[in-house]
N, C-alpha and C. Protein backbone atom coordinates (compact mmCIF):
# COMPACT_ATOMS: atom_id res chain seq x y z
N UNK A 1 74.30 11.94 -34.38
CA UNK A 1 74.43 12.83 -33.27
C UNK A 1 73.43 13.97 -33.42
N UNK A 2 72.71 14.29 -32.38
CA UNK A 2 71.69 15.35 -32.16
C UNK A 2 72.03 16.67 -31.87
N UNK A 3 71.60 17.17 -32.58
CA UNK A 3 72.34 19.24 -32.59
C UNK A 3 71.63 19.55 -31.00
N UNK A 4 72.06 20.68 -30.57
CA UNK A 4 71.72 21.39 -29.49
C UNK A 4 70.41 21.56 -29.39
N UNK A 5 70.12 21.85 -30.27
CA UNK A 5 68.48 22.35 -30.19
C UNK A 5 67.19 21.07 -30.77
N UNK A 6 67.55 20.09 -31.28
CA UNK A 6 67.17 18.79 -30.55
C UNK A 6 66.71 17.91 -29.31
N UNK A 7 67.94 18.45 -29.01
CA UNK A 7 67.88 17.60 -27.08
C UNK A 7 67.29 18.44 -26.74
N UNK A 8 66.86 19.73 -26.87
CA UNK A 8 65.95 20.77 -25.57
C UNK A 8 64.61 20.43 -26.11
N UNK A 9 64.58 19.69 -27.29
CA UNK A 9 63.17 19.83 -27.45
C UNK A 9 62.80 18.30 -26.99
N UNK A 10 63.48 17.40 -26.68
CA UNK A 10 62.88 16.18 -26.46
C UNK A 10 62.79 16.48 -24.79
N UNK A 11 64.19 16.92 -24.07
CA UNK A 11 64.21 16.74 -22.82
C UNK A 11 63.18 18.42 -22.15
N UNK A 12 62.32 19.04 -22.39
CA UNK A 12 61.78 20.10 -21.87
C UNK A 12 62.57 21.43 -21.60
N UNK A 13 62.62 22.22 -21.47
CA UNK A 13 63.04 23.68 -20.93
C UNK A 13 63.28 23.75 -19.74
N UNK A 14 64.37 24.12 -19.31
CA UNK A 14 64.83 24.32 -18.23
C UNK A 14 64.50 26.20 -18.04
N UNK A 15 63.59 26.42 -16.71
CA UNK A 15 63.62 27.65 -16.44
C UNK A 15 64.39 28.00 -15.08
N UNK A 16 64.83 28.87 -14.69
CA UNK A 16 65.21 29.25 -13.37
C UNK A 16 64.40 29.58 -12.34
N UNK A 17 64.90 29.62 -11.33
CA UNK A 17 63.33 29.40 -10.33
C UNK A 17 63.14 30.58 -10.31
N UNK A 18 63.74 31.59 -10.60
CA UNK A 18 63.42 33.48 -10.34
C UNK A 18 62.24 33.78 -11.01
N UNK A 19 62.55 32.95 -12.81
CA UNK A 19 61.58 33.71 -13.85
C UNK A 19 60.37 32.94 -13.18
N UNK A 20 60.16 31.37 -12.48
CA UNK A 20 59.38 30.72 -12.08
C UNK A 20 58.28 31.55 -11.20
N UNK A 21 59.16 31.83 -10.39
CA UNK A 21 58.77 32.77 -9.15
C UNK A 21 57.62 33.96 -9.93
N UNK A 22 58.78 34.68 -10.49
CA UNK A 22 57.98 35.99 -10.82
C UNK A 22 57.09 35.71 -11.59
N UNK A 23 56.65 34.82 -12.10
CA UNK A 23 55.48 34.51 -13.11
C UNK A 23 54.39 34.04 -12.51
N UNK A 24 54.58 33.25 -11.39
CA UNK A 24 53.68 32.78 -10.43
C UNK A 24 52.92 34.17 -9.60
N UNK A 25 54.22 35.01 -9.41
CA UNK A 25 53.79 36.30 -8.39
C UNK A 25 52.39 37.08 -9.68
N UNK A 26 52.88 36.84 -10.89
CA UNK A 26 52.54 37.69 -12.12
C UNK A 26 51.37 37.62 -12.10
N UNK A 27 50.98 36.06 -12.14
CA UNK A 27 49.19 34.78 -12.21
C UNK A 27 48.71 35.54 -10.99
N UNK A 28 49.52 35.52 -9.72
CA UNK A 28 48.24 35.77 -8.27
C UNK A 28 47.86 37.04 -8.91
N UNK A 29 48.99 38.00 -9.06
CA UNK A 29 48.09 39.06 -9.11
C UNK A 29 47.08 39.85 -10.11
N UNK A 30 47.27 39.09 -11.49
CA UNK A 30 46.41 38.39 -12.51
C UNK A 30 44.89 38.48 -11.65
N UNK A 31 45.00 36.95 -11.17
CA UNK A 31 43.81 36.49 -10.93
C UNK A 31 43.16 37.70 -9.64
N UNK A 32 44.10 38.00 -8.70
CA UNK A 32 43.27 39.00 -7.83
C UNK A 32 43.08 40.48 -8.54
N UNK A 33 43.25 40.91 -9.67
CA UNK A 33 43.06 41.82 -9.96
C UNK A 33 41.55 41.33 -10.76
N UNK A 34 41.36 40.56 -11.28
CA UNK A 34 40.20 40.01 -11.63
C UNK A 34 39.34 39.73 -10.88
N UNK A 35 39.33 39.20 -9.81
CA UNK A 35 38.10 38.72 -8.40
C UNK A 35 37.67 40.33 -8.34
N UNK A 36 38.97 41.30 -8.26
CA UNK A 36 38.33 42.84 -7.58
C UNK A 36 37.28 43.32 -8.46
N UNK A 37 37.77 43.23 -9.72
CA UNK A 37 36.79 43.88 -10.82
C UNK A 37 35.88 42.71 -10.36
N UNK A 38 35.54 42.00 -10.71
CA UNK A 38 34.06 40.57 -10.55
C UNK A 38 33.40 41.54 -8.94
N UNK A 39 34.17 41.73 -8.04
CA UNK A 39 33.20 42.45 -7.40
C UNK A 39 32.60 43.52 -7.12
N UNK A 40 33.73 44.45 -8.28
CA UNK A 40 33.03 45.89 -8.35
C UNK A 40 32.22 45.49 -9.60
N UNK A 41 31.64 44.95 -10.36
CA UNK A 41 31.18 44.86 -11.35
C UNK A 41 29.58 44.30 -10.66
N UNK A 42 29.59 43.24 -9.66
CA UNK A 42 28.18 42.50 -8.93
C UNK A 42 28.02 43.87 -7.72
N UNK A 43 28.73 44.67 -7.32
CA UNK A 43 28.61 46.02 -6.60
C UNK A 43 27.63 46.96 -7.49
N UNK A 44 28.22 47.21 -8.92
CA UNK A 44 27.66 48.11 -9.61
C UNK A 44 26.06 47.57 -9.90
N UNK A 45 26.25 46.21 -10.20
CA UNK A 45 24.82 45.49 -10.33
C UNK A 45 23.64 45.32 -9.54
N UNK A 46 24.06 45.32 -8.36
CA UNK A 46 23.32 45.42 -7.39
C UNK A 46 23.16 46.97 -7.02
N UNK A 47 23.72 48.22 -7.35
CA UNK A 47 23.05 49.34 -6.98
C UNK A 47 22.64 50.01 -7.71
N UNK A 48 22.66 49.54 -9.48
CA UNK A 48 21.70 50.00 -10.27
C UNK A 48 19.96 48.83 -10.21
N UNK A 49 19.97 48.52 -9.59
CA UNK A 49 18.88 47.37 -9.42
C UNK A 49 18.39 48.16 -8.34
N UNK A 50 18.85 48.66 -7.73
CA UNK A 50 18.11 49.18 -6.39
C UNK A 50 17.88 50.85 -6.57
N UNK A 51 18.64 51.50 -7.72
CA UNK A 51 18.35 52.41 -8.25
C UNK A 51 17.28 52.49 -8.57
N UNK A 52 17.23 51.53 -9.98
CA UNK A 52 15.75 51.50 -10.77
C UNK A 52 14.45 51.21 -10.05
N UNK A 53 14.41 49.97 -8.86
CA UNK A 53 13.17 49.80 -7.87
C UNK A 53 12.89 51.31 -7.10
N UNK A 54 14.32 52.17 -6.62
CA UNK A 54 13.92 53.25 -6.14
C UNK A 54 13.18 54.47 -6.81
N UNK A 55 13.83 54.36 -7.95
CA UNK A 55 12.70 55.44 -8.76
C UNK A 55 11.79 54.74 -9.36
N UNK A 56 11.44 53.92 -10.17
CA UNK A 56 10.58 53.60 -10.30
C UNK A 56 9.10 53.32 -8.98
N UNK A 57 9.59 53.34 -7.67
CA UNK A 57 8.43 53.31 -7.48
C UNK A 57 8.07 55.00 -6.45
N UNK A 58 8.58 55.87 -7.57
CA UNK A 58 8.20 57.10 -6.77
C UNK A 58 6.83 57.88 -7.48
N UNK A 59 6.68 56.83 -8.49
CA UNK A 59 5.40 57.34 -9.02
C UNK A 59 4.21 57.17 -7.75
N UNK A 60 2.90 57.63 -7.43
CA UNK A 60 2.21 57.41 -6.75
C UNK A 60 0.89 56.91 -7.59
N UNK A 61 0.90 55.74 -7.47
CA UNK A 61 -0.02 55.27 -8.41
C UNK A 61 -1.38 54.92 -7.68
N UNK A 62 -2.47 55.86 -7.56
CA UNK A 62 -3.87 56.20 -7.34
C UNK A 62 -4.76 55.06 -7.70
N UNK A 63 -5.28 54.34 -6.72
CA UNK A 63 -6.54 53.54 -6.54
C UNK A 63 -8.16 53.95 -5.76
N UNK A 64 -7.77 55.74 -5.94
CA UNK A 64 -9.22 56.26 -5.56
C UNK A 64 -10.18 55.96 -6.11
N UNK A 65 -11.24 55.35 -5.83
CA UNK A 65 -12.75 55.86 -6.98
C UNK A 65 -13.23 56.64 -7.39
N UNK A 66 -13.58 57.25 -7.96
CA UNK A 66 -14.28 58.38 -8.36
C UNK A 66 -16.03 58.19 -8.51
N UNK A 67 -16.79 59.07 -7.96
CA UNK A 67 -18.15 58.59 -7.98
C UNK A 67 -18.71 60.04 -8.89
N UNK A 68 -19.27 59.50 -9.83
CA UNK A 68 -19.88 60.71 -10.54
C UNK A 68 -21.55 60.94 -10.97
N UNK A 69 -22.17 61.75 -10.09
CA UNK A 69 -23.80 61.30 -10.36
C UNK A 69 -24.52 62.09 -11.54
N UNK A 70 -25.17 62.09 -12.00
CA UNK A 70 -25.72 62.64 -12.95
C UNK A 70 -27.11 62.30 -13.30
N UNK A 71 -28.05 63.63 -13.47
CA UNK A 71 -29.52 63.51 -13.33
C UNK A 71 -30.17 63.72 -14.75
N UNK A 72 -30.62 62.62 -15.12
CA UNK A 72 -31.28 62.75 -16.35
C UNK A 72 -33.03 63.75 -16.19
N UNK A 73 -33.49 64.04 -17.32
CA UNK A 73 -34.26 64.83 -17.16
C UNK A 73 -35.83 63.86 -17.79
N UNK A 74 -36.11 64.04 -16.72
CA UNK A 74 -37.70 63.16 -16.84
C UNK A 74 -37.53 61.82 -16.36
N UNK A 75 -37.75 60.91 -17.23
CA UNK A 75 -37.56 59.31 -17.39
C UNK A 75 -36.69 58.38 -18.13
N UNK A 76 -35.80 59.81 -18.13
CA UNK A 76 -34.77 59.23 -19.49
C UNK A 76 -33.56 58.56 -18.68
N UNK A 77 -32.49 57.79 -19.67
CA UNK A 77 -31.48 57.19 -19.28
C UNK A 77 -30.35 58.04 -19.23
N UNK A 78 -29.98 58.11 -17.73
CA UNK A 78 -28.61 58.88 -17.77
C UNK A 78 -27.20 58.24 -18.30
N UNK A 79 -26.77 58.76 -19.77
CA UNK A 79 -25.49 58.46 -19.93
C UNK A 79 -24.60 59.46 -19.81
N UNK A 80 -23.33 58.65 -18.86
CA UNK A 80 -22.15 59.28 -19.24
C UNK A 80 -20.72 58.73 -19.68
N UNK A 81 -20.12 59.52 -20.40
CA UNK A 81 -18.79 59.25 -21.10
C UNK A 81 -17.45 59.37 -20.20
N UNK A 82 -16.85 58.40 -19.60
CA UNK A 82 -15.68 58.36 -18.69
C UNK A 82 -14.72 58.79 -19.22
N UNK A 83 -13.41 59.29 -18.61
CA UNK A 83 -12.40 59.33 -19.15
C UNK A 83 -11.39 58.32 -19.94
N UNK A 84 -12.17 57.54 -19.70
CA UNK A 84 -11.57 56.73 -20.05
C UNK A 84 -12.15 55.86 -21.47
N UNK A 85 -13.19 56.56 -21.69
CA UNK A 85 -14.02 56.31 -23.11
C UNK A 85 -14.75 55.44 -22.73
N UNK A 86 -15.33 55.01 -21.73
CA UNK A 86 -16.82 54.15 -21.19
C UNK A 86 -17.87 54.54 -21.31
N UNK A 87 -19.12 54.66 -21.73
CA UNK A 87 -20.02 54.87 -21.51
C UNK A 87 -20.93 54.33 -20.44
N UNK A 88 -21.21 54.90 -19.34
CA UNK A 88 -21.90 54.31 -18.37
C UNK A 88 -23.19 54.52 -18.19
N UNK A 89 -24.44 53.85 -18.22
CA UNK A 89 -25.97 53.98 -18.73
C UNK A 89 -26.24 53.84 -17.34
N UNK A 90 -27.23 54.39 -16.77
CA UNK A 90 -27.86 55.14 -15.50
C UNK A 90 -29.69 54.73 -15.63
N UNK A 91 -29.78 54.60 -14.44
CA UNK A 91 -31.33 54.01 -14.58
C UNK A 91 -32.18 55.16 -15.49
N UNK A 92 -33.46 54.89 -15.86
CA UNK A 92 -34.62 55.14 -15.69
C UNK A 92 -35.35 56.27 -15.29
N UNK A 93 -35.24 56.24 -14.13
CA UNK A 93 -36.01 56.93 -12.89
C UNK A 93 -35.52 58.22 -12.83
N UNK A 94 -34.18 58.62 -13.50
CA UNK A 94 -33.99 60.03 -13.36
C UNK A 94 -32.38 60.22 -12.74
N UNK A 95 -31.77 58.92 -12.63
CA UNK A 95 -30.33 59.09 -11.57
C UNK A 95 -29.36 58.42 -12.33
């Protein structure tokens, strides 16, 4: 003969439909409390992304030329030193 606590383990657990219920109610709101965060979280993602493109492009980044002439003296070669550490060699003739 099989003790009490035997037979519950062969034949499954009997729950009541209340605790059923409220555990089910427990999971929805589980899982929808999770979807909310998942979309404040792709919210936050998407407006630090549009943050960073916004400042980042408040720099004004300059594609002027700069023309710089310079007159050598006689027949010599005009060099000059750019800012940028170039040396740029100039005709001959004085220009």
């Amino acid at each position: 003969m099989e003790s009490n606590h035997e037979e519950h383990m062969n034949n499954g657990i009997v729950v009541p439909y209340v605790v059923y219920r409220d555990s089910l109610a427990h999971n929805r709101w589980v899982v929808r409390a999770l979807v909310i965060t998942l979309l404040v979280i792709a919210v936050f993602l998407v407006v630090s992304n549009a943050a960073w493109v916004y400042f980042w492009n408040q720099y004004d980044y300059s594609s002027d030329e700069v023309v710089t002439t310079i007159d050598s003296e006689g027949d010599g070669v005009a060099n000059y030193t750019g800012g940028d550490g170039g040396v740029i060699y100039g005709k001959g003739d004085g220009t």
